[in-house]
N, C-alpha and C. Protein backbone atom coordinates (compact mmCIF):
# COMPACT_ATOMS: atom_id res chain seq x y z
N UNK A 1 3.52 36.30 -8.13
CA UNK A 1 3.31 36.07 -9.54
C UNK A 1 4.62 36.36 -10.25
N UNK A 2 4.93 35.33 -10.91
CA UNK A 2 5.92 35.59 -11.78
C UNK A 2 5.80 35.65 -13.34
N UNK A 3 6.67 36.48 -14.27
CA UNK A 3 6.41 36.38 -15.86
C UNK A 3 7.64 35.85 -16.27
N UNK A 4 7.75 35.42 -17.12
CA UNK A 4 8.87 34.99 -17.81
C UNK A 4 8.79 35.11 -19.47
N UNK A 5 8.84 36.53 -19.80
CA UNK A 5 8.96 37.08 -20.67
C UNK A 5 7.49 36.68 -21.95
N UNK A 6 6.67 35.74 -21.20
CA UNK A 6 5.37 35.82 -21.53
C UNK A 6 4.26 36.52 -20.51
N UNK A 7 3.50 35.61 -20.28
CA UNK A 7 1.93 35.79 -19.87
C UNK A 7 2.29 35.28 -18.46
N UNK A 8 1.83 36.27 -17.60
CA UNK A 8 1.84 36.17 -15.92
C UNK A 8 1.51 35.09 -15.65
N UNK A 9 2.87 34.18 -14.67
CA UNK A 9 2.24 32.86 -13.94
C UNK A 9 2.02 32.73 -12.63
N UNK A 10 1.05 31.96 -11.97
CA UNK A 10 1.11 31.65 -10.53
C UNK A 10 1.84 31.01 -9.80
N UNK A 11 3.01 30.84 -9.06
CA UNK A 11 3.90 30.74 -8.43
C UNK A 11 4.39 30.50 -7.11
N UNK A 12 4.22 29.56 -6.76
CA UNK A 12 4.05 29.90 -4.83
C UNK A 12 5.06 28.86 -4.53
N UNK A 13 6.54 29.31 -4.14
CA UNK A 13 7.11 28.70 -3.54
C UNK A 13 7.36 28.35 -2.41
N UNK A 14 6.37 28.76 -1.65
CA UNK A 14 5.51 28.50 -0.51
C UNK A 14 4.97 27.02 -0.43
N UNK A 15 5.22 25.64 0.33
CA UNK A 15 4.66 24.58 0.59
C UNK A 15 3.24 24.94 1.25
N UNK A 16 1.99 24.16 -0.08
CA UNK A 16 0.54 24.21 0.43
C UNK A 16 0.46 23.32 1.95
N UNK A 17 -0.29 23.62 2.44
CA UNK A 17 -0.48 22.84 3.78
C UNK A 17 -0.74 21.65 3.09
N UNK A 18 -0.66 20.84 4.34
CA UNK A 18 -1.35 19.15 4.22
C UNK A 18 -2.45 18.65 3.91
N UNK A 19 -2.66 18.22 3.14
CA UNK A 19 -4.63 18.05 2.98
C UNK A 19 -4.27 16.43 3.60
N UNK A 20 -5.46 15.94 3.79
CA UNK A 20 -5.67 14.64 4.63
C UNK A 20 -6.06 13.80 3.29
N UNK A 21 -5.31 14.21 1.84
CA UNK A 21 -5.55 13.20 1.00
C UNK A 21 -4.56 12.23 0.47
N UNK A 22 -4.14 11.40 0.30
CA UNK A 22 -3.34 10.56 -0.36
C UNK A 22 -3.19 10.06 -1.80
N UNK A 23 -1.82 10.06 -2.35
CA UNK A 23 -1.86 9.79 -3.25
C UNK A 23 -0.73 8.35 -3.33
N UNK A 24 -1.21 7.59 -4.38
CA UNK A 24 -0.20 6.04 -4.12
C UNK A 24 0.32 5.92 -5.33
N UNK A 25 2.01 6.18 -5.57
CA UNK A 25 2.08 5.68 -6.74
C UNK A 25 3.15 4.41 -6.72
N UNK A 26 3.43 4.15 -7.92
CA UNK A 26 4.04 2.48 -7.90
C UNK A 26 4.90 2.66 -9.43
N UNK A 27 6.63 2.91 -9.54
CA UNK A 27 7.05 3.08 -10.36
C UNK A 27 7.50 1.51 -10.98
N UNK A 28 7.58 1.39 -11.91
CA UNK A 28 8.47 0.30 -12.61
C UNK A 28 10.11 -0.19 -11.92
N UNK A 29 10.25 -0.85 -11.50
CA UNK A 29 11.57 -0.91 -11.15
C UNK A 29 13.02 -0.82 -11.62
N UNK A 30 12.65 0.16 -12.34
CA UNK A 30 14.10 0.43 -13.15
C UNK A 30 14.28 1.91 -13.36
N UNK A 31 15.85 2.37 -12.76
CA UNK A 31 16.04 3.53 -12.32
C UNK A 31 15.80 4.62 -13.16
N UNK A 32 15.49 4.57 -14.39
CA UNK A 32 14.83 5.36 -15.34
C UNK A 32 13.93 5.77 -15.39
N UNK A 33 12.88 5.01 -14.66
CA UNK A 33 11.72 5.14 -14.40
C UNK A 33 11.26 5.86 -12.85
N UNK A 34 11.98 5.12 -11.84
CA UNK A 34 12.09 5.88 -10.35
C UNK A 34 12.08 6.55 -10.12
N UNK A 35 13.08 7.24 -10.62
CA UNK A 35 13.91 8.88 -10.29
C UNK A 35 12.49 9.92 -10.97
N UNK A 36 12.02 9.41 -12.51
CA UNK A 36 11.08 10.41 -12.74
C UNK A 36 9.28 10.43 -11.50
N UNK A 37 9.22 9.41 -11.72
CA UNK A 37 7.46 9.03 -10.21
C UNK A 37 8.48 9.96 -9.26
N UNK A 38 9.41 9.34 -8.60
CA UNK A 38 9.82 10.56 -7.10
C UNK A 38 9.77 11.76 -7.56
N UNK A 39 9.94 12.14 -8.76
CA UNK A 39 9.89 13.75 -8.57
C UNK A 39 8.97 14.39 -8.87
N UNK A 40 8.10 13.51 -9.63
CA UNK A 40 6.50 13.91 -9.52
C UNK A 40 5.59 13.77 -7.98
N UNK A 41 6.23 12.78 -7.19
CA UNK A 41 5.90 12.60 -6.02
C UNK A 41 6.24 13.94 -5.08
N UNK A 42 7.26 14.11 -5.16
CA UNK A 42 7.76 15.62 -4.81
C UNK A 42 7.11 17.25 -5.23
N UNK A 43 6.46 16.85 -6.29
CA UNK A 43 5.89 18.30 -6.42
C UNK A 43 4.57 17.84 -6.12
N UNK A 44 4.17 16.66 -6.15
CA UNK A 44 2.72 17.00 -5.70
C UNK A 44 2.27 16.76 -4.02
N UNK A 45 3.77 16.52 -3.45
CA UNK A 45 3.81 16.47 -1.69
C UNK A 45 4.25 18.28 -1.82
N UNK A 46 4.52 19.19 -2.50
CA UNK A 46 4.70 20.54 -2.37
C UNK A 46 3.06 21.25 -2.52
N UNK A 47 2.40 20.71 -3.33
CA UNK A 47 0.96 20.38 -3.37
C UNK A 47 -0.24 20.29 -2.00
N UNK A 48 0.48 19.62 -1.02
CA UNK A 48 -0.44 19.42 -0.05
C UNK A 48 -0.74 17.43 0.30
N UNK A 49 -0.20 17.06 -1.11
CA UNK A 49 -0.61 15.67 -0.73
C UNK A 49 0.14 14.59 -0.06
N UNK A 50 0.06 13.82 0.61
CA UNK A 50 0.68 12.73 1.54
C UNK A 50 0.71 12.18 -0.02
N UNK A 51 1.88 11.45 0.44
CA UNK A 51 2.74 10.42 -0.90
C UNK A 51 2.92 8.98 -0.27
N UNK A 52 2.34 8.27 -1.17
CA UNK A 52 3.14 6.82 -0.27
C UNK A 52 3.38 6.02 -1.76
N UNK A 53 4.58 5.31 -1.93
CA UNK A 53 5.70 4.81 -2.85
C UNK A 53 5.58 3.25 -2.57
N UNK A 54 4.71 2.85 -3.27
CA UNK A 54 4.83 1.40 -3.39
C UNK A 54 5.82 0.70 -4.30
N UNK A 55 6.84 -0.32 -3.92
CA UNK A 55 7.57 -0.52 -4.85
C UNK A 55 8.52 -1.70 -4.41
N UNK A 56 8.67 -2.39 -5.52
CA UNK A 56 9.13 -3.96 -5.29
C UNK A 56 10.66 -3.94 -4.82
N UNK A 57 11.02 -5.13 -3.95
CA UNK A 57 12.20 -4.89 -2.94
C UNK A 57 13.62 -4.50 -4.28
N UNK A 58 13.35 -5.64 -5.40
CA UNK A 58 14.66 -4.81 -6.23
C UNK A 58 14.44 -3.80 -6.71
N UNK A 59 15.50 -3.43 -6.81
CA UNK A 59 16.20 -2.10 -7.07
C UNK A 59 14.96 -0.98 -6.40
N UNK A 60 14.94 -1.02 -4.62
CA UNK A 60 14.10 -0.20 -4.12
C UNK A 60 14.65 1.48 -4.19
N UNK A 61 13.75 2.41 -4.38
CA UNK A 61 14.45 3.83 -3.80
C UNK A 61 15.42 3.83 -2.33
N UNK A 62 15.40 4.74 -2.63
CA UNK A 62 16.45 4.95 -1.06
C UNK A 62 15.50 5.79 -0.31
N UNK A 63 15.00 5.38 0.69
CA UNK A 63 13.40 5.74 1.74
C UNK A 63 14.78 7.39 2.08
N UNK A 64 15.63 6.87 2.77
CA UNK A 64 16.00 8.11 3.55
C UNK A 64 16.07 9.67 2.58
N UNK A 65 16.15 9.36 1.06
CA UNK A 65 16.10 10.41 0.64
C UNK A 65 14.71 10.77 0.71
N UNK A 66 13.25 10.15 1.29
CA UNK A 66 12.79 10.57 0.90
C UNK A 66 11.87 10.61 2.24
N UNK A 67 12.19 11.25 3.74
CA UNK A 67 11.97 10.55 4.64
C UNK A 67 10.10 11.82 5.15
N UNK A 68 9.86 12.28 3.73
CA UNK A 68 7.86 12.98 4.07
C UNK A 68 7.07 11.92 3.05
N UNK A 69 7.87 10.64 2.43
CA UNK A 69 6.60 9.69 1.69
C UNK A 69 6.78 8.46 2.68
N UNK A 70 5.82 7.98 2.52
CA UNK A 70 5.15 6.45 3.35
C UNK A 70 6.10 5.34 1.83
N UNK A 71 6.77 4.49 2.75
CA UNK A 71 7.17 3.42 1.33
C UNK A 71 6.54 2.28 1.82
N UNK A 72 5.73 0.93 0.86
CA UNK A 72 5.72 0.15 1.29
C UNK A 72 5.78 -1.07 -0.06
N UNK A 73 6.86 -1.94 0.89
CA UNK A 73 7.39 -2.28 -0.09
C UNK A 73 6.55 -3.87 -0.58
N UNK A 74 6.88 -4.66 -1.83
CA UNK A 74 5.90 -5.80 -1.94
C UNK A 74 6.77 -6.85 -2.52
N UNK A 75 6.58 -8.11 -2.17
CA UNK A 75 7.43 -9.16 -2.25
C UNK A 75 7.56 -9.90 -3.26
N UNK A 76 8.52 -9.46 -4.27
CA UNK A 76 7.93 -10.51 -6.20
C UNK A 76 9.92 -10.74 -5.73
N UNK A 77 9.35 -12.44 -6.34
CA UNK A 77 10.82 -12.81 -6.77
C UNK A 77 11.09 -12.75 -8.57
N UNK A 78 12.30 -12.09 -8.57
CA UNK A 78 13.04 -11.63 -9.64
C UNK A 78 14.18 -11.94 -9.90
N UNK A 79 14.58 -13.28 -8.98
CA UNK A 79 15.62 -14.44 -9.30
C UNK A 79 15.86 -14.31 -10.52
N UNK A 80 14.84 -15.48 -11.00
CA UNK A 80 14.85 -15.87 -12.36
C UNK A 80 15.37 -15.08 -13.56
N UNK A 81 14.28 -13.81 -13.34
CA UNK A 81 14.48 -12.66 -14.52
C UNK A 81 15.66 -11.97 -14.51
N UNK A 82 16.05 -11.90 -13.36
CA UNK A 82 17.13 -10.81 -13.24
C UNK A 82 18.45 -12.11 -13.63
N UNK A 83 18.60 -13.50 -13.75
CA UNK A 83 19.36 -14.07 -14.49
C UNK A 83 19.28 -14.00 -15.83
N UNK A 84 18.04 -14.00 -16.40
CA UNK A 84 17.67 -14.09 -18.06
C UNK A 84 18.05 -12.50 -18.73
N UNK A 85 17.46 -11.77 -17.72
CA UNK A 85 17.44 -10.33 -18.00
C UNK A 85 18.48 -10.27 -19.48
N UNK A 86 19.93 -10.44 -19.46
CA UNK A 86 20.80 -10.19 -20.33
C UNK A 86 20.54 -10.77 -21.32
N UNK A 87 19.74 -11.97 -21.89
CA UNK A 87 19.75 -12.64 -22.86
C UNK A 87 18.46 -12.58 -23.63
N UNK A 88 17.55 -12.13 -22.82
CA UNK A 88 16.31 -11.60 -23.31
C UNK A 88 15.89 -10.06 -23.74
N UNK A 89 15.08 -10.01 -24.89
CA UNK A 89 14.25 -8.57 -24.79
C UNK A 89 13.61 -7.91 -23.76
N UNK A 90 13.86 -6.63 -23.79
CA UNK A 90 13.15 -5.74 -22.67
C UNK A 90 11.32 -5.90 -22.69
N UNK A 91 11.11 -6.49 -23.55
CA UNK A 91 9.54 -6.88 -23.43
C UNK A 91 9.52 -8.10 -22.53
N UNK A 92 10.44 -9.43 -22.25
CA UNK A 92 10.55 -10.06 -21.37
C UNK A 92 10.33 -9.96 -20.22
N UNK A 93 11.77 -8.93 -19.85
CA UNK A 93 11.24 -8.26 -18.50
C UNK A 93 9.83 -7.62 -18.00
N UNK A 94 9.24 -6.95 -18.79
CA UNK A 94 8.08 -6.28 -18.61
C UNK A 94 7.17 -6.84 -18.58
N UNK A 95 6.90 -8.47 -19.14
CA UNK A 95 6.07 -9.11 -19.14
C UNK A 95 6.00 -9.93 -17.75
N UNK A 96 7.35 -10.26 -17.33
CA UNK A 96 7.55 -11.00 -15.97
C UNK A 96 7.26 -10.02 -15.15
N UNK A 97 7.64 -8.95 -15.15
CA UNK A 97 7.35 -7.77 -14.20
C UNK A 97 5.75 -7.58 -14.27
N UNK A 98 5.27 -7.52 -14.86
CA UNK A 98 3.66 -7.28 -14.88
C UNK A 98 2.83 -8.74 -14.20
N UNK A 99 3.58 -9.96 -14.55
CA UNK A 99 3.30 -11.16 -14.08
C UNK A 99 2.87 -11.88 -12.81
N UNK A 100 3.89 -11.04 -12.09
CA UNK A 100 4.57 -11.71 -10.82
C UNK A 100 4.23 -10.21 -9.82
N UNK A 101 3.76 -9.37 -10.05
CA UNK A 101 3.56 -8.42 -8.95
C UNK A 101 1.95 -8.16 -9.18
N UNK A 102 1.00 -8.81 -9.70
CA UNK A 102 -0.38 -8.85 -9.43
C UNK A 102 -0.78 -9.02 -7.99
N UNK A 103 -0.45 -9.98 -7.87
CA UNK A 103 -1.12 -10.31 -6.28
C UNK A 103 -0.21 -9.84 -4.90
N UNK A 104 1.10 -9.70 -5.26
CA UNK A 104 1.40 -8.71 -4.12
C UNK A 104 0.70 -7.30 -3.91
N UNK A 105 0.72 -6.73 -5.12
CA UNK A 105 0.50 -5.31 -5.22
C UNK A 105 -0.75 -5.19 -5.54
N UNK A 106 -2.22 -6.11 -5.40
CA UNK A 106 -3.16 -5.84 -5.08
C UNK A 106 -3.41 -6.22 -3.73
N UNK A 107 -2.61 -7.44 -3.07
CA UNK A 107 -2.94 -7.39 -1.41
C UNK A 107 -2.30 -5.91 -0.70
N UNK A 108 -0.86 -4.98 -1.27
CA UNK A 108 -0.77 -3.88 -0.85
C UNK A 108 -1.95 -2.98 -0.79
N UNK A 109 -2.27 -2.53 -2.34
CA UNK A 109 -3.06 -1.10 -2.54
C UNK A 109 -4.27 -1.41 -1.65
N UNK A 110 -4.82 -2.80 -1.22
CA UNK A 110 -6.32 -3.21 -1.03
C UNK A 110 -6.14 -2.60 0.29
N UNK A 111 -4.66 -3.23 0.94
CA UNK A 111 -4.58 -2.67 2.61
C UNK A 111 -4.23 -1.40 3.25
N UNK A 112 -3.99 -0.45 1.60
CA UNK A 112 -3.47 1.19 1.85
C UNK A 112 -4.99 1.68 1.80
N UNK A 113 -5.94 1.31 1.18
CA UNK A 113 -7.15 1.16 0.98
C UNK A 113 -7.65 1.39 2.57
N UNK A 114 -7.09 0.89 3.17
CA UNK A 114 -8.29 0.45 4.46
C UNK A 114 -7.92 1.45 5.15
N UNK A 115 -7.04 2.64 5.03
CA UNK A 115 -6.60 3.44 6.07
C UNK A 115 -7.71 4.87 5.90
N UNK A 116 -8.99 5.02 6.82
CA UNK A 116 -10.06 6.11 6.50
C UNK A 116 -9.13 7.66 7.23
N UNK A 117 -8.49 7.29 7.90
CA UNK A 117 -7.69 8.57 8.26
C UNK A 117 -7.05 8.95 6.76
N UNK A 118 -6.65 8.70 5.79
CA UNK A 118 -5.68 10.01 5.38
C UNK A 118 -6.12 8.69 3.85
N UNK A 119 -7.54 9.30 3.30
CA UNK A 119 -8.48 8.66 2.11
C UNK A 119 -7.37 8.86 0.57
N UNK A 120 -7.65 7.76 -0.12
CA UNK A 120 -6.49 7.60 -1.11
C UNK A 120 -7.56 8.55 -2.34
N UNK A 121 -6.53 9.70 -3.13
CA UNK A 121 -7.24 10.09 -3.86
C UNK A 121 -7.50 9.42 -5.17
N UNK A 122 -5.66 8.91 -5.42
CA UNK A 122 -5.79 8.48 -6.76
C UNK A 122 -4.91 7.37 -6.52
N UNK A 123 -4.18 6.55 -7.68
CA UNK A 123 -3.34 5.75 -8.07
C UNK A 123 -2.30 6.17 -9.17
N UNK A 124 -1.19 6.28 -9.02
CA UNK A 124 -0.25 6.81 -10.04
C UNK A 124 0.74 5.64 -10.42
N UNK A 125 0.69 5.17 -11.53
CA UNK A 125 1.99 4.11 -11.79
C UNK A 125 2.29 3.94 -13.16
N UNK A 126 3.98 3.59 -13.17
CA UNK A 126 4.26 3.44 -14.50
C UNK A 126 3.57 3.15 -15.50
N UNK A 127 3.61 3.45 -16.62
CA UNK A 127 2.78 2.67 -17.67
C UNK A 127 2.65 1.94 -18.28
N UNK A 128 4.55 1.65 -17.71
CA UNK A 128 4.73 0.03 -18.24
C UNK A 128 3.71 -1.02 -17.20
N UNK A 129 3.44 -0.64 -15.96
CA UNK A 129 2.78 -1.76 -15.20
C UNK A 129 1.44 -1.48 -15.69
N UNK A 130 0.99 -2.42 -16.88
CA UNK A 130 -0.36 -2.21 -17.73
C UNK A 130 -1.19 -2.96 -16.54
N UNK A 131 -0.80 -4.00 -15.83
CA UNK A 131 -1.70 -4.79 -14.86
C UNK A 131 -2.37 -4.16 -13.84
N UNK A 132 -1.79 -2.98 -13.82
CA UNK A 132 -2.19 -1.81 -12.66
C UNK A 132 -3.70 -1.67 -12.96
N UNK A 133 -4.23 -0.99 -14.38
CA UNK A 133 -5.51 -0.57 -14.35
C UNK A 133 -6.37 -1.60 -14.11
N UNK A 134 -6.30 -3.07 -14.33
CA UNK A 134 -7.58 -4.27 -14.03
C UNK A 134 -7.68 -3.94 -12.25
N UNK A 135 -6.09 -3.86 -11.66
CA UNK A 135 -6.34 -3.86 -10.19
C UNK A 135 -6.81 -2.35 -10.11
N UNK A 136 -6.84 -1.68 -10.36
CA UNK A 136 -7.53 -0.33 -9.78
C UNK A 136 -8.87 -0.37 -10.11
N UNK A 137 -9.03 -0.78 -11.42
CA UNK A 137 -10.48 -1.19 -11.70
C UNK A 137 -11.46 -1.46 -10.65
N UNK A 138 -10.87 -2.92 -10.27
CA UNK A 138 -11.08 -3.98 -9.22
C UNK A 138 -11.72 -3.16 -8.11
N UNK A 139 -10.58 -2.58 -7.64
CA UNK A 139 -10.68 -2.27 -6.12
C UNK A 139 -11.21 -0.69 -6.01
N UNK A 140 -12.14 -0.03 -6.98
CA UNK A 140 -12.33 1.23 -7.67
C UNK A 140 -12.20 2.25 -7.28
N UNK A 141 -10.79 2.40 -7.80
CA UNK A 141 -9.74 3.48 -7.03
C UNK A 141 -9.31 4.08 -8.48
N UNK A 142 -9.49 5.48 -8.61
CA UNK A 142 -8.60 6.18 -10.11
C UNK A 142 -7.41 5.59 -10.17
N UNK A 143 -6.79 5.55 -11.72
CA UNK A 143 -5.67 4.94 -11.60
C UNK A 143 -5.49 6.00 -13.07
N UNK A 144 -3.80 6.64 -12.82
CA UNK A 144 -3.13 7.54 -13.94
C UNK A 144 -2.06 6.93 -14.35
N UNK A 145 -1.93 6.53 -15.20
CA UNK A 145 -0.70 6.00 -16.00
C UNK A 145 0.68 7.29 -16.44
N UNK A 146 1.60 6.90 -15.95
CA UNK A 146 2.90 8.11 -15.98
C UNK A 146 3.73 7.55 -16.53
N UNK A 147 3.63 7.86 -17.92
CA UNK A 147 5.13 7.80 -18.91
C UNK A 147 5.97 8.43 -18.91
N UNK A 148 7.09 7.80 -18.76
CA UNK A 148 8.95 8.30 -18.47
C UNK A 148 9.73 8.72 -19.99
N UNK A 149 9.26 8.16 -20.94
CA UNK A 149 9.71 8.28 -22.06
C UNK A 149 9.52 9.62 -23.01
N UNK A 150 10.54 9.68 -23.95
CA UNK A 150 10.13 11.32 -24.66
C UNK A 150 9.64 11.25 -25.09
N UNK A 151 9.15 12.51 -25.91
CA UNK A 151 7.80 12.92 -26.73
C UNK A 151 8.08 11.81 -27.82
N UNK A 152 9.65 11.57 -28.63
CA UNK A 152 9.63 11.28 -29.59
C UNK A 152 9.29 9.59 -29.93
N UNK A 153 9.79 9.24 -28.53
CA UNK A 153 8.96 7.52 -28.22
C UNK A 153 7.85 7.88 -27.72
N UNK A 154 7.28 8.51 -27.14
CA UNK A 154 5.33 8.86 -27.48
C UNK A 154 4.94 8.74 -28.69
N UNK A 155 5.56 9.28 -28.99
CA UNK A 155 5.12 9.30 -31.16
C UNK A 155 5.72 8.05 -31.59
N UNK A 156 6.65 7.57 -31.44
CA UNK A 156 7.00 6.27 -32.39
C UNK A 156 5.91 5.18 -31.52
N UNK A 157 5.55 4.83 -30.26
CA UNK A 157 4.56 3.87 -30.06
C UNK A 157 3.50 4.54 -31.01
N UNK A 158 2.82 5.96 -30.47
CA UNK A 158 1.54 5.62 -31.46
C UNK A 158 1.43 5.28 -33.01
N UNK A 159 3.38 5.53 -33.79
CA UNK A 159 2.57 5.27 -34.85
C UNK A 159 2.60 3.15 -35.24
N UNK A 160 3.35 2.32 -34.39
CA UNK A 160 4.01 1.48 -34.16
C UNK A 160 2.79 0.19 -34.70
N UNK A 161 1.64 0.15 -34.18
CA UNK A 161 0.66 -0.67 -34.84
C UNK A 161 -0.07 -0.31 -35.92
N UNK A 162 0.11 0.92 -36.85
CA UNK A 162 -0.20 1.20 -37.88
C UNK A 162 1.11 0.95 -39.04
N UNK A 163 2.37 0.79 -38.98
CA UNK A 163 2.81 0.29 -39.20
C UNK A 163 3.20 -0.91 -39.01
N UNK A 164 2.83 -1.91 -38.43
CA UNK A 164 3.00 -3.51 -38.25
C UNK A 164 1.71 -3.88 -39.00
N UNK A 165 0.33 -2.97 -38.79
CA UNK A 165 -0.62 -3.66 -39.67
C UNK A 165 -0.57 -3.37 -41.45
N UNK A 166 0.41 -2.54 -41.58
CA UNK A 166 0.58 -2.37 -43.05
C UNK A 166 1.69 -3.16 -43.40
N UNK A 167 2.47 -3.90 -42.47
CA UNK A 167 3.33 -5.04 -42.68
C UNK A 167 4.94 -4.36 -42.92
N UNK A 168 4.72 -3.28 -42.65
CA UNK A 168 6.42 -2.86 -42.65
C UNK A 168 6.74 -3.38 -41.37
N UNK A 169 6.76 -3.96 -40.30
CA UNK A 169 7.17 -4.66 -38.84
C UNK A 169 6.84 -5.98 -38.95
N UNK A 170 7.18 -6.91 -40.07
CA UNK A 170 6.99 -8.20 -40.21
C UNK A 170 8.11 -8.54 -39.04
N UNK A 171 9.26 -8.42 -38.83
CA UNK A 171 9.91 -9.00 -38.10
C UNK A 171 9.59 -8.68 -36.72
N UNK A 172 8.59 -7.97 -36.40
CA UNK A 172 8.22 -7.84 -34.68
C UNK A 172 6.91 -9.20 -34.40
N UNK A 173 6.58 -9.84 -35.25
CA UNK A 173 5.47 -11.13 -35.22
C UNK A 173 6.77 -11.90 -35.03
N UNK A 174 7.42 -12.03 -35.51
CA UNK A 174 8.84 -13.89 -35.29
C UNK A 174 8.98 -13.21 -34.18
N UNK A 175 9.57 -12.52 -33.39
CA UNK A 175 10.21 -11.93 -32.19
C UNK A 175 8.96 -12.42 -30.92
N UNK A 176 8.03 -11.71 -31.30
CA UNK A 176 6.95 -11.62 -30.61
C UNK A 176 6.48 -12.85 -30.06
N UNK A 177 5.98 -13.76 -31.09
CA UNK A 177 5.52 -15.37 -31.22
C UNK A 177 6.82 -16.18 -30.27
N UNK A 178 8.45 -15.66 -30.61
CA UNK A 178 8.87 -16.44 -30.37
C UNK A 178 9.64 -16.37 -28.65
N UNK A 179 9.74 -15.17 -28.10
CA UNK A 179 9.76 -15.19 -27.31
C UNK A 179 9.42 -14.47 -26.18
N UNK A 180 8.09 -13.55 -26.39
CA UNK A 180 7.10 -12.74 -25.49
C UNK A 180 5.67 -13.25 -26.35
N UNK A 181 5.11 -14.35 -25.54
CA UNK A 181 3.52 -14.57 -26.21
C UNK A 181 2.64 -13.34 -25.48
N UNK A 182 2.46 -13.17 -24.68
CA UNK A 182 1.14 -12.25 -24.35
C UNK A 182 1.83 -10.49 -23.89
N UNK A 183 2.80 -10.10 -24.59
CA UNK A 183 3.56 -8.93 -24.40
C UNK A 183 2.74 -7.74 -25.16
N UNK A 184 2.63 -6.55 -24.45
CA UNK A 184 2.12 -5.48 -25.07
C UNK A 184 3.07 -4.59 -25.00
N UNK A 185 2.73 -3.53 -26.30
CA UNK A 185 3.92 -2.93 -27.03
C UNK A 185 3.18 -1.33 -25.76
């Protein structure tokens, strides 16, 4: 037990044994996002849980740093985007990214699914991949959404559609309409 100049905490820098449960998460592909899922992946493999890192071939982690999680990787081409990338909004990307990895990354999770040796507890993935919860839905597996962003963009999304419906964000409708039709903020 340790204090830190408050109220006694529990502390065990001691690795929990292995439980025979699994956890699957699936970060956004952009290194901002990566680096934070692996290190949540990391404390909760200090936890006891098997980790396995689903994640699209660009811009993959580096497996060897991480050689106690299962990686498996899923096949979206990102040709295209990763040419436009510079000339487009970051809602672009996110929309192609959510687009184009449906059906890889539900034929993955369906076939991490089938493994009864070492039972999946949950689903962990960015929160930019909004397409995640219909497939977890689907295949009815928990699914936790893990935001990378600070408190203070936590707070500017929530207040973000209360201001567009009072019309101070008139210019996010021309943007929106004109070049992300089905994009969520």
């Amino acid at each position: 037990m340790e204090t830190h100049g408050r109220a006694p905490t529990l502390r065990s820098t001691e690795p929990i044994p292995a439980t025979r449960r699994r956890i699957l998460m699936f970060p956004l592909p952009i290194q901002g996002h990566i680096n934070p899922l692996l290190q949540l992946a990391s404390i909760l493999h200090t936890q006891g849980f098997k980790i396995t890192i689903i994640h699209t071939e660009y811009n993959s982690p580096n497996h060897s740093n991480y050689p106690h999680f299962t990686f498996k990787s899923i096949q979206v081409d990102f040709s295209e985007v990763i040419k436009q990338f510079p000339n487009e909004p970051a809602s672009f990307y996110l929309k192609m990214v959510n687009d184009r990895c449906v059906d890889p990354f539900r034929n993955c999770l369906a076939e991490s699914l089938k493994d009864e040796e070492d039972p999946v507890s949950c689903l962990i993935t960015d929160a930019g991949l909004y397409f995640t919860q219909a497939v977890a839905d689907e295949l009815k597996i928990p699914r936790m959404a893990f935001r990378t962003s600070s408190l203070g963009a936590t707070v500017a999304y929530g207040v973000l559609i209360e201001l567009f419906e009072k019309g101070y964000l008139t210019f996010l409708e021309k943007i929106t309409k004109h070049r992300c039709r089905n994009c969520h903020f």
